[in-house]
Protein backbone atom coordinates (compact mmCIF):
# COMPACT_ATOMS: atom_id res chain seq x y z
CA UNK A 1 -6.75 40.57 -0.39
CA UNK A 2 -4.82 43.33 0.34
CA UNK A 3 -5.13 44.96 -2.86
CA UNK A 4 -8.48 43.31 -4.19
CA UNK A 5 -10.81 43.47 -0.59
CA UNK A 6 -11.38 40.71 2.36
CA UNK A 7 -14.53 39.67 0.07
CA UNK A 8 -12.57 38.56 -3.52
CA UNK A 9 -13.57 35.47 -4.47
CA UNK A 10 -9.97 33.88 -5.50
CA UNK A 11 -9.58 31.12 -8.27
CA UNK A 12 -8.03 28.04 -6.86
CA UNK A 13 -5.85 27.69 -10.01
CA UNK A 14 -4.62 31.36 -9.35
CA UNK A 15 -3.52 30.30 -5.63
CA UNK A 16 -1.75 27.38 -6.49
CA UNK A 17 0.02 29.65 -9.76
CA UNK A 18 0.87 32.06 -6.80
CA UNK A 19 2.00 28.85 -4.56
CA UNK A 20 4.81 27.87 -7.07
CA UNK A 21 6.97 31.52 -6.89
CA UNK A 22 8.44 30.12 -3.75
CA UNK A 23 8.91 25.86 -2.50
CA UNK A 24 8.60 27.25 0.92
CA UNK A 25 4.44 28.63 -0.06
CA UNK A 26 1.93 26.00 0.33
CA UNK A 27 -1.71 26.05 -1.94
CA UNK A 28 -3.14 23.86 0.22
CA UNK A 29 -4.20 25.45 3.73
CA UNK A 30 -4.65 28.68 1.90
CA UNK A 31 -7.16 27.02 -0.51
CA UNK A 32 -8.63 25.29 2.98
CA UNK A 33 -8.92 28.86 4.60
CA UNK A 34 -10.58 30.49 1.58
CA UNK A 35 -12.90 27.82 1.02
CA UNK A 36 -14.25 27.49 5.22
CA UNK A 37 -15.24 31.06 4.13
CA UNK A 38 -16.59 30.47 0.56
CA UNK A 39 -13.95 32.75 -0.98
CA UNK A 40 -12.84 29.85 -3.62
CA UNK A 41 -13.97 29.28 -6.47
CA UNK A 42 -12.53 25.38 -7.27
CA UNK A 43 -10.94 24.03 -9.89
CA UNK A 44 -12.16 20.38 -10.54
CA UNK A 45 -8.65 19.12 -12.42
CA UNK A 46 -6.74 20.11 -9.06
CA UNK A 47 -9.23 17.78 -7.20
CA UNK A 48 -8.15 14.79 -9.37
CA UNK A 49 -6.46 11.58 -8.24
CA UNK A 50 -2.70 12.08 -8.84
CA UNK A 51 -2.22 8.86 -8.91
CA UNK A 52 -4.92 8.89 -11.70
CA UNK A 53 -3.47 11.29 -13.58
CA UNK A 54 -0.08 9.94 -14.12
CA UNK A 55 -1.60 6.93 -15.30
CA UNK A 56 -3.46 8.22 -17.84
CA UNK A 57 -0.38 10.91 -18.98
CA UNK A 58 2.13 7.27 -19.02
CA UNK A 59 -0.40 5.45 -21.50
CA UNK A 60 -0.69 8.41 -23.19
CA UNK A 61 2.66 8.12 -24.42
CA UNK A 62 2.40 4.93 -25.81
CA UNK A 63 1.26 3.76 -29.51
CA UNK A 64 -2.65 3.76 -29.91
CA UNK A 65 -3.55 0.15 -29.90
CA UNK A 66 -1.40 -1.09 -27.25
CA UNK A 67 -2.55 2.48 -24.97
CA UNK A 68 -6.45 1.00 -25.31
CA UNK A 69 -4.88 -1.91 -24.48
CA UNK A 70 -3.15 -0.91 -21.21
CA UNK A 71 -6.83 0.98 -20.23
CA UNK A 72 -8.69 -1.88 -20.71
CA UNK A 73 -6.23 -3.69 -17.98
CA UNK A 74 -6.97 -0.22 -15.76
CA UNK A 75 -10.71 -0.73 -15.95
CA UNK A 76 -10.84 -4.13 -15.02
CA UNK A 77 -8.97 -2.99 -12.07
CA UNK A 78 -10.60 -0.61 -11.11
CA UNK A 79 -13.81 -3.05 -11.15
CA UNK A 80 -15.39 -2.20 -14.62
CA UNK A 81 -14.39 -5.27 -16.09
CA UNK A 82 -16.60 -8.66 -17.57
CA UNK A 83 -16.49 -9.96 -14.31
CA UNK A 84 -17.78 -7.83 -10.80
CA UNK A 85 -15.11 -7.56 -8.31
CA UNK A 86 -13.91 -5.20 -5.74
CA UNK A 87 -12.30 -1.72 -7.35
CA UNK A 88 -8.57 -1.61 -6.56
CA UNK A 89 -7.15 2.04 -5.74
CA UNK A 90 -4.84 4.34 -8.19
CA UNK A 91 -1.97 3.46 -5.89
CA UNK A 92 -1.87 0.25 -6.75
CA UNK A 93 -2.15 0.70 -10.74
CA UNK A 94 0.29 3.07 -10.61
CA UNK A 95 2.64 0.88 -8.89
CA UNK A 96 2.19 -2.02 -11.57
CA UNK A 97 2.06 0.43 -14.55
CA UNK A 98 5.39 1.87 -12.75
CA UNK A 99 7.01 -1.56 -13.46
CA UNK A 100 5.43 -2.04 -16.94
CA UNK A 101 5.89 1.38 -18.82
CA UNK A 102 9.98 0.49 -19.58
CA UNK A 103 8.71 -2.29 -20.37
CA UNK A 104 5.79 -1.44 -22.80
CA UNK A 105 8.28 1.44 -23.98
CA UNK A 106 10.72 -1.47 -25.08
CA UNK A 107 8.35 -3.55 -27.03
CA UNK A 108 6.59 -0.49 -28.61
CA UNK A 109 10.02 1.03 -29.82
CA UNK A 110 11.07 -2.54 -31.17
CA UNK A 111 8.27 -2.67 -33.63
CA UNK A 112 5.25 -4.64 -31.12
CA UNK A 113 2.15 -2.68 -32.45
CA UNK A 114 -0.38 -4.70 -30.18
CA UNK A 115 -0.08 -7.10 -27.08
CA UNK A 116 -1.93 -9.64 -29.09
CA UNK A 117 1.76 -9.96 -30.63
CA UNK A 118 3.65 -10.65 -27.26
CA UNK A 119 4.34 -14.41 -26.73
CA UNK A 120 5.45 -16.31 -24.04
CA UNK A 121 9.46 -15.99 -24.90
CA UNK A 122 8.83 -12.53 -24.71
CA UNK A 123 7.30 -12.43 -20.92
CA UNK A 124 10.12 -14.96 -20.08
CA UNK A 125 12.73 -12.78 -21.47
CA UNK A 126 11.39 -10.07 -19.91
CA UNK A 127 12.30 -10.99 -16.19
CA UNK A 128 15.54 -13.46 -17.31
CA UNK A 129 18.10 -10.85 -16.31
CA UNK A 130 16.15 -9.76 -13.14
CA UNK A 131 16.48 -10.93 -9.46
CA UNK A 132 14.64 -9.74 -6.40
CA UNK A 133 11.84 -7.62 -5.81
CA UNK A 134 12.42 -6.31 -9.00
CA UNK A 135 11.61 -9.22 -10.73
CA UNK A 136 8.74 -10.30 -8.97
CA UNK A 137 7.33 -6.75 -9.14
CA UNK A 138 7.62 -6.92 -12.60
CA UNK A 139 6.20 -10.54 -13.38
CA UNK A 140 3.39 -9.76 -10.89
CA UNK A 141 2.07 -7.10 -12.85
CA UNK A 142 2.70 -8.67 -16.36
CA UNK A 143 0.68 -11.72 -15.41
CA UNK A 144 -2.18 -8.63 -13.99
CA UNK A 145 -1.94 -7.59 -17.85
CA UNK A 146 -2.31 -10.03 -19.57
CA UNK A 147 -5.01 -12.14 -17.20
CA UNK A 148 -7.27 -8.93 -17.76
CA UNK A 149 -7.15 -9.31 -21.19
CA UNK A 150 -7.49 -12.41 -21.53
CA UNK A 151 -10.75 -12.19 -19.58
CA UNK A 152 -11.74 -9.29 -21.81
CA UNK A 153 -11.32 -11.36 -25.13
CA UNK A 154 -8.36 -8.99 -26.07
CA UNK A 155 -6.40 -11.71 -26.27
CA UNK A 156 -6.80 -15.88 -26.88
CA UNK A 157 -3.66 -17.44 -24.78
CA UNK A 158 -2.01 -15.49 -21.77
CA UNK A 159 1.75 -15.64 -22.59
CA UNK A 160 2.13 -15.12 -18.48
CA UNK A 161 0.14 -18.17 -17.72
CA UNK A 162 3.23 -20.16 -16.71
CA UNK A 163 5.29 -17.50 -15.51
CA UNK A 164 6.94 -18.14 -12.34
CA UNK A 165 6.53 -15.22 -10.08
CA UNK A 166 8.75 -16.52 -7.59
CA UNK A 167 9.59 -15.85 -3.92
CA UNK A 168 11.77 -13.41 -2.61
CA UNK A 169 14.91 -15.46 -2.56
CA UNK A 170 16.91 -15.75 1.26
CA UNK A 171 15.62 -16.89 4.41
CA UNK A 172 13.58 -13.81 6.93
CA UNK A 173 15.90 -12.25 9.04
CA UNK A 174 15.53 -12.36 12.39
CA UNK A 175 15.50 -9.19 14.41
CA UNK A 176 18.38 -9.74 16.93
CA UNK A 177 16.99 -9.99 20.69
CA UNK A 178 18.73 -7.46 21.94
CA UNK A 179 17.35 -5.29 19.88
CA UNK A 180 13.83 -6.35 20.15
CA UNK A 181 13.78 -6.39 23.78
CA UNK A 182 14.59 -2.37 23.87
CA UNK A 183 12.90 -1.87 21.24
CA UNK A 184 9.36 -0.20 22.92
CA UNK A 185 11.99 1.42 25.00
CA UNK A 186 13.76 3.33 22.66
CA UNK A 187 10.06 4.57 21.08
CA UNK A 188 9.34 7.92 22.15
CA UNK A 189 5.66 8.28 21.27
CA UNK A 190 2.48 6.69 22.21
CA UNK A 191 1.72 6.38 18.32
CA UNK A 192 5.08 4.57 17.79
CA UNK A 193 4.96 2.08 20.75
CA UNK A 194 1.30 1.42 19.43
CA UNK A 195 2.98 0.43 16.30
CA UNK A 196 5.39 -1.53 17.19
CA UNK A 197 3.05 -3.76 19.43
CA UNK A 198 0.90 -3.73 15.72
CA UNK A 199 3.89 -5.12 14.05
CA UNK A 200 6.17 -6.81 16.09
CA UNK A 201 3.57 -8.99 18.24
CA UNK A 202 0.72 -9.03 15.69
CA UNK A 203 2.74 -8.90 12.57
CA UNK A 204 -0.08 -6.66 11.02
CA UNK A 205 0.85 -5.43 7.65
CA UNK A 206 2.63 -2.03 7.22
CA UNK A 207 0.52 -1.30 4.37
CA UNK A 208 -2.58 -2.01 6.55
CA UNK A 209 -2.29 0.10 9.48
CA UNK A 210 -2.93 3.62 8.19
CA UNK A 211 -6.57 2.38 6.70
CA UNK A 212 -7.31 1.17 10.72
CA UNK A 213 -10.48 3.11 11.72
CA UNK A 214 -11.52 3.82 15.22
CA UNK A 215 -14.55 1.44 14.86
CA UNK A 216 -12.15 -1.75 13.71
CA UNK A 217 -10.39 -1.01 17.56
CA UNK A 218 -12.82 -2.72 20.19
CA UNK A 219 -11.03 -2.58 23.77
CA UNK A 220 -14.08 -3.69 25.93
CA UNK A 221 -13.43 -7.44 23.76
CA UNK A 222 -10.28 -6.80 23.29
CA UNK A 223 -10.01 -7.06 18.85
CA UNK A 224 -8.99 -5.36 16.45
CA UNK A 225 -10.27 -5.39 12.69
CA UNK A 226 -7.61 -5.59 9.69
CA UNK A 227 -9.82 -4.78 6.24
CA UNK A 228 -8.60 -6.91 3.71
CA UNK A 229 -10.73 -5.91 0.78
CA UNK A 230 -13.75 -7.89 0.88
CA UNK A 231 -12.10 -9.58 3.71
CA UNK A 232 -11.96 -9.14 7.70
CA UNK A 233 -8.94 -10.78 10.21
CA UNK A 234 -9.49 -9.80 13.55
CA UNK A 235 -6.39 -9.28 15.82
CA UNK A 236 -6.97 -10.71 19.20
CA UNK A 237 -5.09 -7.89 21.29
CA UNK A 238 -3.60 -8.95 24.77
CA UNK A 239 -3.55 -7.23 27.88
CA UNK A 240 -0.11 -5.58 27.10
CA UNK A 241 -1.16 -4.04 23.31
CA UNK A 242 -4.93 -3.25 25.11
CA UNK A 243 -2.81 -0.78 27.24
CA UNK A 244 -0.92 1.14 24.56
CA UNK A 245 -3.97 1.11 22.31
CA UNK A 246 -5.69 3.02 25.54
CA UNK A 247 -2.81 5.22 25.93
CA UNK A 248 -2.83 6.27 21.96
CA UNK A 249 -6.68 7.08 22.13
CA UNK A 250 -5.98 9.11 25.51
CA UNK A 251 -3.27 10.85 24.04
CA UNK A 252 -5.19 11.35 21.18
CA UNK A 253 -7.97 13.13 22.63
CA UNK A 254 -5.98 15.60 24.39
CA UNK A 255 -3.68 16.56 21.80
CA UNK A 256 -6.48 16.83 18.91
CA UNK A 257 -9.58 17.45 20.79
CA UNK A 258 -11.62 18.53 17.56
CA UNK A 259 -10.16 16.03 15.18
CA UNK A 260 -12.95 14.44 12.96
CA UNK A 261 -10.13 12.31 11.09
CA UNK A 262 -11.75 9.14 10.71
CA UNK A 263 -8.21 6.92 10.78
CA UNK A 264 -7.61 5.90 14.10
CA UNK A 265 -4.05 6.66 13.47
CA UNK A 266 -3.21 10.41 13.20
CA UNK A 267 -0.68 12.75 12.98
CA UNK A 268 0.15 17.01 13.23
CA UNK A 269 -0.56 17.21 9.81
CA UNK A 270 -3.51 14.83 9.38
CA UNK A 271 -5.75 15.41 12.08
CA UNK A 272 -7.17 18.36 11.49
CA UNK A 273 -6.79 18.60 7.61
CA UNK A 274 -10.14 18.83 6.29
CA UNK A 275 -9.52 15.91 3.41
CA UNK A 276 -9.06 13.32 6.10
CA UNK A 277 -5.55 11.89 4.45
CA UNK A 278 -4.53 9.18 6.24
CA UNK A 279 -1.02 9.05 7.99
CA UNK A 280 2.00 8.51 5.52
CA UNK A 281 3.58 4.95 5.41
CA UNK A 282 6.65 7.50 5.97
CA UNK A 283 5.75 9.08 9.23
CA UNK A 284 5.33 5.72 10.91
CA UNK A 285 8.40 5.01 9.79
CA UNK A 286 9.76 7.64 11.97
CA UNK A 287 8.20 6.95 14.73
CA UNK A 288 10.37 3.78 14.70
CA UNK A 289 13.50 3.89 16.19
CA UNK A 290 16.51 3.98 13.71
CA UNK A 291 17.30 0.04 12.45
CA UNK A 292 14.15 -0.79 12.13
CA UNK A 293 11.34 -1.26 9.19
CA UNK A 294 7.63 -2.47 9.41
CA UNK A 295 8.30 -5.61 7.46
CA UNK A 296 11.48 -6.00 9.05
CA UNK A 297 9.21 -6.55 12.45
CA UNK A 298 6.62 -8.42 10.81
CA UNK A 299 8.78 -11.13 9.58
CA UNK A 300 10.57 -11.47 12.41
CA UNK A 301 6.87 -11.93 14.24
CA UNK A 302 6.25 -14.59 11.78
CA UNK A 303 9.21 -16.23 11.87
CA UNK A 304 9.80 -16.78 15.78
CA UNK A 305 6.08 -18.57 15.87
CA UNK A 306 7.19 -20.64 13.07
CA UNK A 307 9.76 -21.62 14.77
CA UNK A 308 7.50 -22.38 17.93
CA UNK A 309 4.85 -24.16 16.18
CA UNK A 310 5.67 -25.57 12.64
CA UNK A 311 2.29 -25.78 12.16
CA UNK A 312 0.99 -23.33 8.60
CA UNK A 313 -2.50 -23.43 9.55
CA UNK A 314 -1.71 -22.02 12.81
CA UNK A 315 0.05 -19.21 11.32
CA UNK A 316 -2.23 -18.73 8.67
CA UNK A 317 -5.21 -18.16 11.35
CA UNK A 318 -2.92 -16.52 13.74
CA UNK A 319 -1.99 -13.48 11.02
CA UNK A 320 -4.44 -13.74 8.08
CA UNK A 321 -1.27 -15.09 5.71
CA UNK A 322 -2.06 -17.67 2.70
CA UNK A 323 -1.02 -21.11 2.30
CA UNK A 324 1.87 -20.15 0.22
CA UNK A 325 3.42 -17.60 2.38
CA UNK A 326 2.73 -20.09 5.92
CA UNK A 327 4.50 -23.15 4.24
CA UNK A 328 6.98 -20.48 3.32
CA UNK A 329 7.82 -19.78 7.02
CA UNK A 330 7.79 -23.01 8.38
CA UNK A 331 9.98 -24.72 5.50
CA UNK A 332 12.71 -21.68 7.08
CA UNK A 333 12.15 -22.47 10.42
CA UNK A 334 12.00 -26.07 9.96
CA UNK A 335 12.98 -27.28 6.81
CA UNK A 336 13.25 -31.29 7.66
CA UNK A 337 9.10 -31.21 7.92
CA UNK A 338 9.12 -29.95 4.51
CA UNK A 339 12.14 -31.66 2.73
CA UNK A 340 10.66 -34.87 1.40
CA UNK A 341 7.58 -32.59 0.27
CA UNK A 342 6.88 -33.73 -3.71
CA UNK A 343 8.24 -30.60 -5.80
């Protein structure tokens, strides 16, 4: 400006050039502060999703049949299949295609032209010499593949079809009560004690809790909304998490007065970032004292009223879990209801 006049229109593309001469120069509030003044002119390919983009630059890399192949399986995701459903977001793809491309890469590079040509030895081979999350990760998304096709007409027989996903192997660990009793303690902020009280009494997802608007929070009736794609569970919030949900809106308020962030949760960074980002699964994390994880809390939630109860459907009301995952609980906390259970 300095050189060119307070009234140069700047390319965004030449900003975020600019932005890579140093790691400590950032593109982005620059590009916000030109453009509140209409001094940008934008570049639509720095607007993309990033997620979207590395999906499309990993197909890209693979052979030509089996690449159409892989964006068929996108589109269908993403909603724009045979069949109408709900979109799901370029997080989510990414994370599946994450576990797929060595995979793909390995087929491709050992002669497999299309995925017509994968059978079901070669799914089941696939995930033989896995364990863990790994594993499932991987079989999840394979049986996401190759159900998309099928319903396309790609292919004639999933080779998934009887894949065993499988449970994470182990039982939950419980968080130990000494902990758990200091735990709200030990949280310094009215954004991490809210959190906890999310987690560790309501056993609300991880995942979930940065897509909370203000709207899903009702205090006067005490509830608060979880959106589950299509779905709604509605937490039924007790005196005690009433109170720290009052004291995170309070503090709110006075610390970002002008914030038009629709998330209920927000942070320094977020709130007054014109995009509206919701807070990072990373920042909460933080606001946790050291020890302790999201799922680690939820679990433990889970388990302790399994162990109360033994009853699935209770659970499955209580916290919005399925079937698989309740029976899953209360065959850990008590497995003599479920031993004689036909297999």
């Amino acid at each position: 400006m300095y050189w060119l006049g307070a009234e140069t229109v700047f390319r965004e593309r030449d900003v975020h050039d600019l932005a890579l001469l140093d790691p400590n120069l950032g593109a982005k509030r620059v590009c916000q502060f030109l453009a509140a003044r209409g001094l940008l002119a934008k570049d639509p390919e720095l607007h993309r999703d990033a997620d979207q983009v590395w999906i499309e630059a990993t197909i890209g890399k693979l052979p030509p049949t089996v690449a159409d192949e892989v964006r068929m399986w996108v589109q269908v995701l993403r909603g724009q299949g045979r069949r109408e459903h709900e979109a799901r977001g370029y997080d989510g793809i990414r994370r599946y295609l994450f576990a797929l491309d060595p995979l793909l890469t390995a087929w491709t590079n050992s002669g497999i032209t299309t995925l017509r040509q994968i059978s079901s030895e070669h799914a089941t081979t696939a995930v033989d010499d896995l364990t863990g999350s790994t594993r499932r990760q991987l079989a999840i998304s394979l049986r996401s593949l190759f159900k998309a096709l099928r319903q396309e007409g790609v292919i004639f027989r999933d080779p998934t079809r009887n894949l065993p996903v499988g449970d994470l192997k182990g039982i939950p660990r419980s968080v130990p009560p000494d902990l758990l009793a200091t735990l709200l303690d030990r949280a310094t902020t009215p954004l991490g004690r809210f959190v906890i009280a999310l987690t560790a009494v309501h056993a609300l997802p991880g995942h979930e809790i940065p897509t909370l608007l203000p709207c899903d929070l009702n205090l006067a009736h005490g509830t608060l909304e979880a959106r589950r794609g299509l779905l709604r569970h509605a937490l039924y919030l007790e005196g005690f998490t009433r109170t720290l949900a009052d004291e995170w809106l309070t503090y709110r308020h006075r610390r970002w007065p002008t914030s038009i962030n629709p998330h209920l949760l927000v942070s320094q960074r977020t709130a007054l970032d014109p995009d509206y980002p919701p807070v990072s699964m990373t920042m909460l994390h933080r606001h946790l004292p050291k020890g302790f994880t999201l799922d680690g809390l939820r679990q433990d939630r889970i388990l302790n009223e399994a162990f109360e109860t033994g009853d699935p459907l209770k659970l499955m009301r209580l916290f919005g879990i399925t079937e698989k995952t309740a029976m899953h609980y209360v065959g850990v906390a008590h497995p003599e209801k479920t031993s004689q259970l036909p297999r």
